[in-house]
Structures are given as C-alpha cells and as structure tokens.
C-alpha atoms as a PDB file:
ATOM      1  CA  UNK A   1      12.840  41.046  -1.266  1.00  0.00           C
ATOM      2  CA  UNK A   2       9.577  39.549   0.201  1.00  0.00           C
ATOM      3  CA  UNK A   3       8.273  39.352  -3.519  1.00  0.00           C
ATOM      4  CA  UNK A   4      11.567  37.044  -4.542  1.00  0.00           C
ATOM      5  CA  UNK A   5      11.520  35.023  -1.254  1.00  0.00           C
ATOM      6  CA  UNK A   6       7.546  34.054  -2.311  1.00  0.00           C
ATOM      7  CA  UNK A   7       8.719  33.135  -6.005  1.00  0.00           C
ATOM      8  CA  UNK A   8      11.367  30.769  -4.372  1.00  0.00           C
ATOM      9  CA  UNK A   9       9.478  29.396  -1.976  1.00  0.00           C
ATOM     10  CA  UNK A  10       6.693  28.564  -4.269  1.00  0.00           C
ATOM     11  CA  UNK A  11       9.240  27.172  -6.986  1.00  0.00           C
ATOM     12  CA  UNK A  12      10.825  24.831  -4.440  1.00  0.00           C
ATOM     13  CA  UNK A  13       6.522  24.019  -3.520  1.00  0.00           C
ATOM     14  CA  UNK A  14       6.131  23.497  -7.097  1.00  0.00           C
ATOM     15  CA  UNK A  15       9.334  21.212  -7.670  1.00  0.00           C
ATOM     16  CA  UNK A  16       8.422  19.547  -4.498  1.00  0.00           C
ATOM     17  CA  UNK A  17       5.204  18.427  -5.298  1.00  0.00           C
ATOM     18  CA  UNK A  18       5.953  17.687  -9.071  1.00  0.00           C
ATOM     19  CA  UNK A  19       7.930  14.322  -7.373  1.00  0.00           C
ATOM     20  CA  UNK A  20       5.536  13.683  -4.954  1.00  0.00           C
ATOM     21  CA  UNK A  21       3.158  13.325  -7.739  1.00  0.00           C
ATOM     22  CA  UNK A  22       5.335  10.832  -9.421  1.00  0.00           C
ATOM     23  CA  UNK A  23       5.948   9.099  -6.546  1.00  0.00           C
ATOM     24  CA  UNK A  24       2.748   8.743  -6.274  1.00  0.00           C
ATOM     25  CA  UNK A  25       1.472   7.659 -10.010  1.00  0.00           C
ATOM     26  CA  UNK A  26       4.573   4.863  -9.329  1.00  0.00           C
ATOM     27  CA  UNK A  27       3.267   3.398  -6.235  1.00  0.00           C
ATOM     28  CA  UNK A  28      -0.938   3.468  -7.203  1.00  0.00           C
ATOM     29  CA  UNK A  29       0.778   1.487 -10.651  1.00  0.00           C
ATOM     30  CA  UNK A  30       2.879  -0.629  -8.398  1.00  0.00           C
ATOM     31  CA  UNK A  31       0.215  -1.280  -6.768  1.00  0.00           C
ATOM     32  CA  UNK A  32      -2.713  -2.076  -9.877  1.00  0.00           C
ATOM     33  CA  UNK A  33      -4.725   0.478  -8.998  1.00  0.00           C
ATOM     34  CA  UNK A  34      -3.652   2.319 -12.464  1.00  0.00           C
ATOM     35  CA  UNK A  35      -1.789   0.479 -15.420  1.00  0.00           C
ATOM     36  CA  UNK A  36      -0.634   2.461 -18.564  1.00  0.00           C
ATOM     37  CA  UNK A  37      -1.556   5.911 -19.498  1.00  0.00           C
ATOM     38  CA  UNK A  38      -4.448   5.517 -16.897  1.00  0.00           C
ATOM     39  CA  UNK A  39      -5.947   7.974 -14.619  1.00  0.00           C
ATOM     40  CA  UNK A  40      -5.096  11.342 -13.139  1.00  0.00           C
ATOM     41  CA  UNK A  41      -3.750  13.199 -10.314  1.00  0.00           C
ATOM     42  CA  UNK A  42      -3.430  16.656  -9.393  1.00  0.00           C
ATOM     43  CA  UNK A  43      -2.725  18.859  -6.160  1.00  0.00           C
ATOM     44  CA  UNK A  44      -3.468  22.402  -5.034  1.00  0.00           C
ATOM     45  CA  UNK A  45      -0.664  24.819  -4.939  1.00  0.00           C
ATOM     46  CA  UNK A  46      -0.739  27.438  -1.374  1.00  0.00           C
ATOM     47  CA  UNK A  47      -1.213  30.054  -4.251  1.00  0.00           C
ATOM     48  CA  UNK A  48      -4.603  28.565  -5.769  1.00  0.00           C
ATOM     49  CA  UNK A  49      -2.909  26.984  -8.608  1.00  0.00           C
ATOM     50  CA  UNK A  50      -2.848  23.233  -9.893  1.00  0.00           C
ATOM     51  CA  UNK A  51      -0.545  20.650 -10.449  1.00  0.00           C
ATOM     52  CA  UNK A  52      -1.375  17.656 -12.865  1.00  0.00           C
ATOM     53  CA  UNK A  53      -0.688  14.620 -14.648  1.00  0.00           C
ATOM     54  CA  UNK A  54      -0.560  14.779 -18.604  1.00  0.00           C
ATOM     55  CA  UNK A  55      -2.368  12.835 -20.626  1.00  0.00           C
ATOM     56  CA  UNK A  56      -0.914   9.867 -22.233  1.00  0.00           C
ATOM     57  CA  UNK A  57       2.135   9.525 -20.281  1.00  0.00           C
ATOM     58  CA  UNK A  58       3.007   6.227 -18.427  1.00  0.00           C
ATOM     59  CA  UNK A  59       2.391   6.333 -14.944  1.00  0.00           C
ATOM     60  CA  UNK A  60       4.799   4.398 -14.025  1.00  0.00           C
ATOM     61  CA  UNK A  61       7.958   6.161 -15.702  1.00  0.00           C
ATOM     62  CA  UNK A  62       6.623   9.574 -15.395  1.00  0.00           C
ATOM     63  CA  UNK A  63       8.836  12.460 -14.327  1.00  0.00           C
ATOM     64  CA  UNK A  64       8.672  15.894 -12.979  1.00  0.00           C
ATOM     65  CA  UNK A  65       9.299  17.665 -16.306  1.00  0.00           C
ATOM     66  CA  UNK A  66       5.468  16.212 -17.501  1.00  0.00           C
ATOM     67  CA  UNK A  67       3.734  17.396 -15.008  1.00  0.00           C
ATOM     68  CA  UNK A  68       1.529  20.537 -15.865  1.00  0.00           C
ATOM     69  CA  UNK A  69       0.457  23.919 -14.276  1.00  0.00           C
ATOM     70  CA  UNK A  70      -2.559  25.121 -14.627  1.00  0.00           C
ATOM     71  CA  UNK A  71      -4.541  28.279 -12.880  1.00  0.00           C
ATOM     72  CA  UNK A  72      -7.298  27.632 -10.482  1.00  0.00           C
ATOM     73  CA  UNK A  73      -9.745  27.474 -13.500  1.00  0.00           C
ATOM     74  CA  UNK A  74      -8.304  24.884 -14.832  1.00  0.00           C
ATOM     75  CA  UNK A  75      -6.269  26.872 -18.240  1.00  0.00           C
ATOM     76  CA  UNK A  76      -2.568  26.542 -18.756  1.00  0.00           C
ATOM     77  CA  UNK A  77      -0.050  28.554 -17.000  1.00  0.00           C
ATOM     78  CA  UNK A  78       1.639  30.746 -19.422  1.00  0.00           C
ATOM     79  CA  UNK A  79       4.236  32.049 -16.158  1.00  0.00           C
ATOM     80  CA  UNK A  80       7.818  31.481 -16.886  1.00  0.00           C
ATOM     81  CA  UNK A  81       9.479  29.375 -13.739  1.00  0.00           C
ATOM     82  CA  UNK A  82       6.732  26.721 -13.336  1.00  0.00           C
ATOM     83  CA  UNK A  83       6.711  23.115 -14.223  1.00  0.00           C
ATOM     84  CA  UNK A  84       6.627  22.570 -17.923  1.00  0.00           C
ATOM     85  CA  UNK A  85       5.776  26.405 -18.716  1.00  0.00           C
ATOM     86  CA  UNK A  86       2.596  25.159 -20.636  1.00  0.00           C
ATOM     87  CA  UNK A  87       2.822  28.291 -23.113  1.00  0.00           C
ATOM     88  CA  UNK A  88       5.945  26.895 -24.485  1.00  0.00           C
ATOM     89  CA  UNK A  89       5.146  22.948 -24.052  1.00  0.00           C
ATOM     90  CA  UNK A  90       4.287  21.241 -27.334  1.00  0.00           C
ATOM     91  CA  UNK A  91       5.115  17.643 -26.035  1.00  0.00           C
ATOM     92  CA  UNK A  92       2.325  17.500 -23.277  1.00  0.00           C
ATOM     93  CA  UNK A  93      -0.896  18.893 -22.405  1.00  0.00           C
ATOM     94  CA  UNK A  94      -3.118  18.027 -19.525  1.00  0.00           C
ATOM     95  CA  UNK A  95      -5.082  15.387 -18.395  1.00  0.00           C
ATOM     96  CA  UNK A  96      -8.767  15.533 -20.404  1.00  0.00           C
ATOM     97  CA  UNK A  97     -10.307  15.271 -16.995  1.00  0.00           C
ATOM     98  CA  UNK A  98      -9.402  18.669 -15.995  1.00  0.00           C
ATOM     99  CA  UNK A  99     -12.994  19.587 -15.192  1.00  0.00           C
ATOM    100  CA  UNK A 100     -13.293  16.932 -12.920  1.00  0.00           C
ATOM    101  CA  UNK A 101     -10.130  18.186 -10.741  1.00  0.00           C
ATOM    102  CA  UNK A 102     -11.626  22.068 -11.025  1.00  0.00           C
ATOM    103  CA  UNK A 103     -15.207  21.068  -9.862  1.00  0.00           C
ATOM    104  CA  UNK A 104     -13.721  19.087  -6.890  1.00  0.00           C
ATOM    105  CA  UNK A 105     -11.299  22.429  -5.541  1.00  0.00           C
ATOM    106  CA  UNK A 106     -13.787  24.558  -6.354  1.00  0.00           C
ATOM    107  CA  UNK A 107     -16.992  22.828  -4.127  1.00  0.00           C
ATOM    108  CA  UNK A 108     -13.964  21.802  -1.031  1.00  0.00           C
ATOM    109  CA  UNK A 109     -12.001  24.538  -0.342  1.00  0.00           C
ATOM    110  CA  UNK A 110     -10.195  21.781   2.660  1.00  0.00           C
ATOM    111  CA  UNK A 111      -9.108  19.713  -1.096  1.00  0.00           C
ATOM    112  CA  UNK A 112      -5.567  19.977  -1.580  1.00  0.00           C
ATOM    113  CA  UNK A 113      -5.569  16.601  -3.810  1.00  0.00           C
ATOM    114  CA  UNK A 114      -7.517  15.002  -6.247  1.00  0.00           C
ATOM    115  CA  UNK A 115      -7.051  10.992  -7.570  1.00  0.00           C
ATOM    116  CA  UNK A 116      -8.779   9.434  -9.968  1.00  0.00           C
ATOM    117  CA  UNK A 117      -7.488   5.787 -10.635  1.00  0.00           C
ATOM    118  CA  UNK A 118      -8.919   2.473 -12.253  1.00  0.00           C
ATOM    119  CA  UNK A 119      -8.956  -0.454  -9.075  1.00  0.00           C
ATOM    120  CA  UNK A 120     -10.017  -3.301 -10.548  1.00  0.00           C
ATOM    121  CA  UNK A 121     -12.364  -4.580  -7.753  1.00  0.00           C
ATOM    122  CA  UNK A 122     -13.818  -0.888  -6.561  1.00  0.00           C
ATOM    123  CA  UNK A 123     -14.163  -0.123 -10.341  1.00  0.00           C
ATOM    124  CA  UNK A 124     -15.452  -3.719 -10.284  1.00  0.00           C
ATOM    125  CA  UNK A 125     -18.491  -2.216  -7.984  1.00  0.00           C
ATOM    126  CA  UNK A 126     -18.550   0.917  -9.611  1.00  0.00           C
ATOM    127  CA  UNK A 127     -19.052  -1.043 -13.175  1.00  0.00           C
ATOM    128  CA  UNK A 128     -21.675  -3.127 -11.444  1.00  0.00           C
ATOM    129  CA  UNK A 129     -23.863  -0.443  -9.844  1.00  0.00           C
ATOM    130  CA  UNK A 130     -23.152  -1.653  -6.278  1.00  0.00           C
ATOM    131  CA  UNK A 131     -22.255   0.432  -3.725  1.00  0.00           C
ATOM    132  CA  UNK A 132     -19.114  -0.571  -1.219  1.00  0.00           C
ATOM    133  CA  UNK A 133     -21.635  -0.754   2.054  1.00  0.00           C
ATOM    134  CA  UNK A 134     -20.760   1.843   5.140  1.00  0.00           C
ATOM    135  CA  UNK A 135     -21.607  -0.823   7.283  1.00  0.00           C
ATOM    136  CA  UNK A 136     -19.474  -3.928   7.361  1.00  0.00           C
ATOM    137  CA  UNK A 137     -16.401  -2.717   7.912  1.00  0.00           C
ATOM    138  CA  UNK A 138     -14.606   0.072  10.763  1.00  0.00           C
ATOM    139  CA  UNK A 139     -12.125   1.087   8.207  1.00  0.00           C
ATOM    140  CA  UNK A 140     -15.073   2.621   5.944  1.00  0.00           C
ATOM    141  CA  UNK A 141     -17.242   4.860   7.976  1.00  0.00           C
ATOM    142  CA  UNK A 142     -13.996   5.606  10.353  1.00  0.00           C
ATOM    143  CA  UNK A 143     -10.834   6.063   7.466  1.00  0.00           C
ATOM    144  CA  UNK A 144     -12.350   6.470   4.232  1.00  0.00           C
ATOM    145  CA  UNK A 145     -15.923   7.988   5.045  1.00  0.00           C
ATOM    146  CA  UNK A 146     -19.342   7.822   2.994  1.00  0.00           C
ATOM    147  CA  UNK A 147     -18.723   6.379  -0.901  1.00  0.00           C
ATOM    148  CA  UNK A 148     -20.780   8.082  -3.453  1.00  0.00           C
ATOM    149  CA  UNK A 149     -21.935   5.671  -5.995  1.00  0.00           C
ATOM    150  CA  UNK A 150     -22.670   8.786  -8.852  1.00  0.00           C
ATOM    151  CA  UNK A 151     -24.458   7.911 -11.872  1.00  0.00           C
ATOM    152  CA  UNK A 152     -22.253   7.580 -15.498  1.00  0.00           C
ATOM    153  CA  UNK A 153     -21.374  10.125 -17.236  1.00  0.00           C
ATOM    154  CA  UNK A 154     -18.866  10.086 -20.410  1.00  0.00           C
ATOM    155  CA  UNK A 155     -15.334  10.989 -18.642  1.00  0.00           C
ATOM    156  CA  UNK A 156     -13.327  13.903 -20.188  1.00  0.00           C
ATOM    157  CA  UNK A 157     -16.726  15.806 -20.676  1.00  0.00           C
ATOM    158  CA  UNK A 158     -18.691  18.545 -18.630  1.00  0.00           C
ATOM    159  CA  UNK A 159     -21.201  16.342 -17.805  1.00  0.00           C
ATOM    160  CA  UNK A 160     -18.924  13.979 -14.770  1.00  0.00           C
ATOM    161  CA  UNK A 161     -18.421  17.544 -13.212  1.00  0.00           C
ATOM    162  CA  UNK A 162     -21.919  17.736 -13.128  1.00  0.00           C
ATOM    163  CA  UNK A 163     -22.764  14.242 -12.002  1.00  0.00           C
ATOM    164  CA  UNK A 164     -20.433  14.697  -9.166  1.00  0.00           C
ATOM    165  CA  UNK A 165     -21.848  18.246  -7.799  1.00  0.00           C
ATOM    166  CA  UNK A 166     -24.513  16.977  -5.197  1.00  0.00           C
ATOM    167  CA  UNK A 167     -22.143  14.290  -3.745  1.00  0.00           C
ATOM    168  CA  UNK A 168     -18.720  16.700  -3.377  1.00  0.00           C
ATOM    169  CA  UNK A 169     -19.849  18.134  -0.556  1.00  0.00           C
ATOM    170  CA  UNK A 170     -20.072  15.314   2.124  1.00  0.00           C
ATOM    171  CA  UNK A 171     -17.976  12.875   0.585  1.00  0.00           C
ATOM    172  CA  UNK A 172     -14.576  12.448  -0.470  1.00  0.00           C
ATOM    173  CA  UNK A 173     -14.746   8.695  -2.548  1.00  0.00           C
ATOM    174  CA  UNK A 174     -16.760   8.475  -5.372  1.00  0.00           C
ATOM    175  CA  UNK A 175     -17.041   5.199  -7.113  1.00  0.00           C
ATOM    176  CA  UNK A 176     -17.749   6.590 -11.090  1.00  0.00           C
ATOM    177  CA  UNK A 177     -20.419   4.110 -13.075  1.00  0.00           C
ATOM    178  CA  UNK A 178     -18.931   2.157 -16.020  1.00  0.00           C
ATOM    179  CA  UNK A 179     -15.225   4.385 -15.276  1.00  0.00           C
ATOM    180  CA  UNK A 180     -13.438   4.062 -12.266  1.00  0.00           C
ATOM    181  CA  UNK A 181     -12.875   5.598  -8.293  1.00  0.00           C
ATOM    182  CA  UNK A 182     -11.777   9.440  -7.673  1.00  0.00           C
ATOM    183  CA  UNK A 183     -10.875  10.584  -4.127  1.00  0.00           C
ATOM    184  CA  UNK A 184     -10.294  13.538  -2.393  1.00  0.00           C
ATOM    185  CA  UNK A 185      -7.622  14.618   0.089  1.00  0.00           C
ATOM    186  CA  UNK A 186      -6.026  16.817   2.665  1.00  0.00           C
ATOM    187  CA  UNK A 187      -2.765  16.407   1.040  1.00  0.00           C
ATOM    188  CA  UNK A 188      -1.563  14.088  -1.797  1.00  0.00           C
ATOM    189  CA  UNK A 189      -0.556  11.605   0.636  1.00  0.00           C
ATOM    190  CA  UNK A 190      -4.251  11.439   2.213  1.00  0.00           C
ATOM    191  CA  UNK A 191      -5.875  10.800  -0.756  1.00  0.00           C
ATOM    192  CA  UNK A 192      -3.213   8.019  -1.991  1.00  0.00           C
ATOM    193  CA  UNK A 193      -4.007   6.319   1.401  1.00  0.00           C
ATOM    194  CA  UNK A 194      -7.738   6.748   0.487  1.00  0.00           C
ATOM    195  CA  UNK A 195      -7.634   4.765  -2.693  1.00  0.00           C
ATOM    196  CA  UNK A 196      -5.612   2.121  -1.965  1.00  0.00           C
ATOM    197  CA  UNK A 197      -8.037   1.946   1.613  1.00  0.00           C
ATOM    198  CA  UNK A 198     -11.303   2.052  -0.705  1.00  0.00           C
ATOM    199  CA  UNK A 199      -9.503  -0.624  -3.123  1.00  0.00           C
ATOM    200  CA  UNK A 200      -8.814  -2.808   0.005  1.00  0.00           C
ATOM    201  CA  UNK A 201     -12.518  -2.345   1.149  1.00  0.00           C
ATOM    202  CA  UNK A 202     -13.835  -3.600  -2.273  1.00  0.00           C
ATOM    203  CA  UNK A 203     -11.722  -6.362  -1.996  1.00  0.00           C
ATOM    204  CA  UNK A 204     -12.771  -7.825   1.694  1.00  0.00           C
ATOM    205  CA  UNK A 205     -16.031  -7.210   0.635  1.00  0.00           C
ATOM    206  CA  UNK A 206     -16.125  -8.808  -2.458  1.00  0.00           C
ATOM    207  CA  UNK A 207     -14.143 -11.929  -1.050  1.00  0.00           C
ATOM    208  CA  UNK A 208     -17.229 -11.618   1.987  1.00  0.00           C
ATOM    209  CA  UNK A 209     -19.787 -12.056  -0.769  1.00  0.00           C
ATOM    210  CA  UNK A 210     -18.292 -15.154  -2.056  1.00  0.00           C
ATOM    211  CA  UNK A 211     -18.283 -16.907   1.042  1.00  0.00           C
ATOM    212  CA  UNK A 212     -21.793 -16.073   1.475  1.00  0.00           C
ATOM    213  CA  UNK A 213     -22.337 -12.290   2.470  1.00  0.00           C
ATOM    214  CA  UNK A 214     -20.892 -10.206   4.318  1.00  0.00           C
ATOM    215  CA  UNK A 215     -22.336  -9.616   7.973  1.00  0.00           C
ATOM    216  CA  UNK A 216     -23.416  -6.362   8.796  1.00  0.00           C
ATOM    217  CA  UNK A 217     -22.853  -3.904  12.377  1.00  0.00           C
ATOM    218  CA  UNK A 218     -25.916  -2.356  13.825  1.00  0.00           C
ATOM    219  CA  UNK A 219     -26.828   0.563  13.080  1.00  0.00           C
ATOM    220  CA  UNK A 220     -25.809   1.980  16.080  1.00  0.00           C
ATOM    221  CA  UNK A 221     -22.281   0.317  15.789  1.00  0.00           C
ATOM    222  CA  UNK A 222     -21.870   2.178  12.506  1.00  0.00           C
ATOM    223  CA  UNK A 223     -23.391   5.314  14.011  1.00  0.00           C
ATOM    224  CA  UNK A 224     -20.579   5.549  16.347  1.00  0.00           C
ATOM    225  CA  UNK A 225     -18.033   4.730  13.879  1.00  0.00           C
ATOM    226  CA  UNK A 226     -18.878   7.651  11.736  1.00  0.00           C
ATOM    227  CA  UNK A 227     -18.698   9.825  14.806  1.00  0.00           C
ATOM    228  CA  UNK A 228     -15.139   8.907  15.287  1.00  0.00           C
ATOM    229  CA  UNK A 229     -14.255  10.233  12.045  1.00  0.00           C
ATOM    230  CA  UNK A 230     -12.373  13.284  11.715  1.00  0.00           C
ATOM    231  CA  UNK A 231     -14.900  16.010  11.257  1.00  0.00           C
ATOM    232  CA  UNK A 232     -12.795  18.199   8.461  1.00  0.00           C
ATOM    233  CA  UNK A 233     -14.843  17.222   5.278  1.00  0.00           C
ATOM    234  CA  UNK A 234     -17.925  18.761   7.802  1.00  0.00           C
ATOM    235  CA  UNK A 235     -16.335  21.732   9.191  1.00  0.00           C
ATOM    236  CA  UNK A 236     -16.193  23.459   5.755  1.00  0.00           C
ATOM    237  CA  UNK A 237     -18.938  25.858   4.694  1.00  0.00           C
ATOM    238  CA  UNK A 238     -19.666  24.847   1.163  1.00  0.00           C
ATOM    239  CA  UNK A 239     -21.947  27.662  -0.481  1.00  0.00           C
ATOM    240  CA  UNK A 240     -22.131  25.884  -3.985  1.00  0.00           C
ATOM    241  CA  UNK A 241     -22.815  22.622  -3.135  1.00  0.00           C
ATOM    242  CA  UNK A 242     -26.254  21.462  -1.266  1.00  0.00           C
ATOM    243  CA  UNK A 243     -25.561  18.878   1.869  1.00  0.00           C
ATOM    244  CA  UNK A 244     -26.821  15.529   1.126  1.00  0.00           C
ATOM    245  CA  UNK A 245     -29.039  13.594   3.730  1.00  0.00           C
ATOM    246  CA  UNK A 246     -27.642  10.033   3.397  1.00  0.00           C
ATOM    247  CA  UNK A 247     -24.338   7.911   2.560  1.00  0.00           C
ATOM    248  CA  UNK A 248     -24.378   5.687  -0.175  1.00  0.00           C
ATOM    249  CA  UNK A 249     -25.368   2.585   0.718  1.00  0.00           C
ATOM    250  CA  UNK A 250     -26.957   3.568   3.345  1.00  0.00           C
ATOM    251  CA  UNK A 251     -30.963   4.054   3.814  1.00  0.00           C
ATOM    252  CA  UNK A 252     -32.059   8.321   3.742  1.00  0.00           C
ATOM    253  CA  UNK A 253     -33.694   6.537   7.185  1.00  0.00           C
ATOM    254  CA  UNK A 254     -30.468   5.420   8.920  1.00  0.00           C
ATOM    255  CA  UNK A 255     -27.780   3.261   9.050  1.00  0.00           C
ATOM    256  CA  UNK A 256     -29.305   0.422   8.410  1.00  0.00           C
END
C-alpha cells in the first residue's frame, strides 16, 4: 500500500510540474526572454529525477505530453507511468543542453530548477563581455545575488558544464559568453522570478549607461545588501565544487 500511495503521489508530482513547466516556457516567451524553439528548462523531482523541455518544440505552445523524464544522470527514463515514457517516444527527445542541467543538480543539492533563456539585453552583456555590476542596484546583491560572467564555451557540449563548475557553487545567475543567461532556483517559480529580475537589471543598467553611467553604492552599502540576502545558496556543503573568493563584477579586494 505505501509502495502504490508513493507511485501516485509522485505521478500527480510529475503531472504537476509538467504544467508548471509550460506555464512557465509561456510566460519567459510572453515575456521575450525566449522566442521560438529557444532555451531550456528543467526541475528536480523529490525522487532525484528530472523534468525537461525537448528540443525543438515552441515554447510558447508547448504541452505537458513533450516534456521529458530523465534519471538524475541525465539518460532517459525507460519507467512506464512518467511523462512521455522516453523508451517509447520517437517524436521528442531532450533538450541538447542536458549536461548543463546535470552539472548544476549535481554541484547544488538546494537546486530544484534550472533556466536557461536568451534576454536580449542580459544576453546583450553576456555577448559583450560585461558583467551586470553587484553594485548599483538593491535588487542585485539582495534578490538575484552574485552574476557569474563564465567564459564561452560551445552550448550543447561537455565543455559549458565545465566552464560553469568553479562559479556553481556561490552563484545562482550566470550570464554565458556569446549564448545567453541560466539561473538556478529553489523551485521553478524562484528561478522564473530570477530571470526575468536579472533581465530587468540589464535593462536599468543599460538605460543608466546611456544617460551617462550608472552611479555606484559604497562598498559598504553593497556589503550590507548582500548580508540581507537569504543565506540558502551558502548554507549548502558543496564537496565538488571549490568556493570562489569574489562576485563578478566585483574586485577579489571588495566591493568596490
């Protein structure tokens, strides 16, 4: 009995979160952070396993029945009773950024979502080498925390796992050279907030730079900030990722 009411309780988790993820693809395309076939989205099941987008579907249109399960190591489920029972599926198959999601579960263990989207003006700075700065704005060190700016790597290959490793474990943005803006999250809903927050950020910032430059706190103004952050992403033990001293765009020295 305890074994059935598991299997139904995570089918209704699976079915549950297979809308939330459209919902979610609908409202980031709504929204321009991802047009078309673009980007990828996936969640953590309570049992390990992944949800995520397929590749080549519209975001906009997309529906529960094209969403994918995959183990914790990223391979296809081949379990009858899950969305799109990948053993049988010949229609879709799974976003090509599947090592991306992996790495990012396996180096937070607190990840229970993982976005990666094209914004236009983040991407903008992410295209451009620029990092979005820690300290012009409450919203960044307080809401979205420390943005990795991690060097480019071609996207659907090993090698953006790897350029992401020594920035997973103290940040949960990272703007992608020359590709586009993944976040991490709590919950699906936590990292949808994040994007569009780190999209917004880009934006004021960008608009600042026009009008001359953006002004910048103190140091000890944006000190404080980052102490009012929740301290979740630092409460985690993380044994296979090293700690990084310093925030993008932010001196190893301080905030200044």
């Amino acid at each position: 009995m305890r074994t059935a009411a598991r299997e139904e309780s995570l089918h209704d988790e699976i079915a549950r979160l297979a809308q939330a993820l459209c919902v979610a693809c609908a409202r980031l395309h709504a929204r321009g952070l991802l047009s078309g076939a673009e980007g990828n989205l996936s969640v953590r099941l309570s049992n390990g396993n992944l949800l995520i987008t397929p590749s080549g579907v519209d975001k906009a249109t997309m529906s529960p029945n094209s969403v994918i399960s995959l183990n914790a190591d990223g391979t296809l489920r081949h379990a009858a009773g899950t969305i799109n029972d990948s053993a049988r599926d010949t229609v879709h198959r799974p976003s090509s950024e599947v090592g991306l999601h992996v790495a990012c579960y396996a180096a937070r263990p607190d990840a229970r979502a993982v976005i990666h989207a094209h914004p236009p003006v983040a991407t903008g700075f992410a295209t451009a080498g620029c990092p979005i700065p820690a300290d012009v704005l409450p919203e960044v060190p307080v809401v979205i925390g420390p943005i990795a700016l991690v060097p480019y790597a071609r996207p659907g290959t090993p090698a953006l796992a790897e350029a992401m490793q020594l920035f997973l474990a103290d940040h949960e943005v990272f703007l992608l050279a020359n590709h586009g803006v993944t976040v991490l999250g709590t919950s699906l809903s936590d990292a949808m907030l994040r994007m569009e927050s780190v999209e917004q950020a880009a934006r004021i910032v960008l608009v600042a730079r026009l009008l001359g430059g953006e002004q910048r706190l103190s140091a000890a103004e944006t000190s404080a900030l980052f102490a009012l952050r929740p301290s979740s992403a630092t409460s985690v033990t993380f044994a296979t990722t090293a700690r990084r001293p310093y925030f993008a765009g932010v001196s190893p020295e301080g905030l200044t």
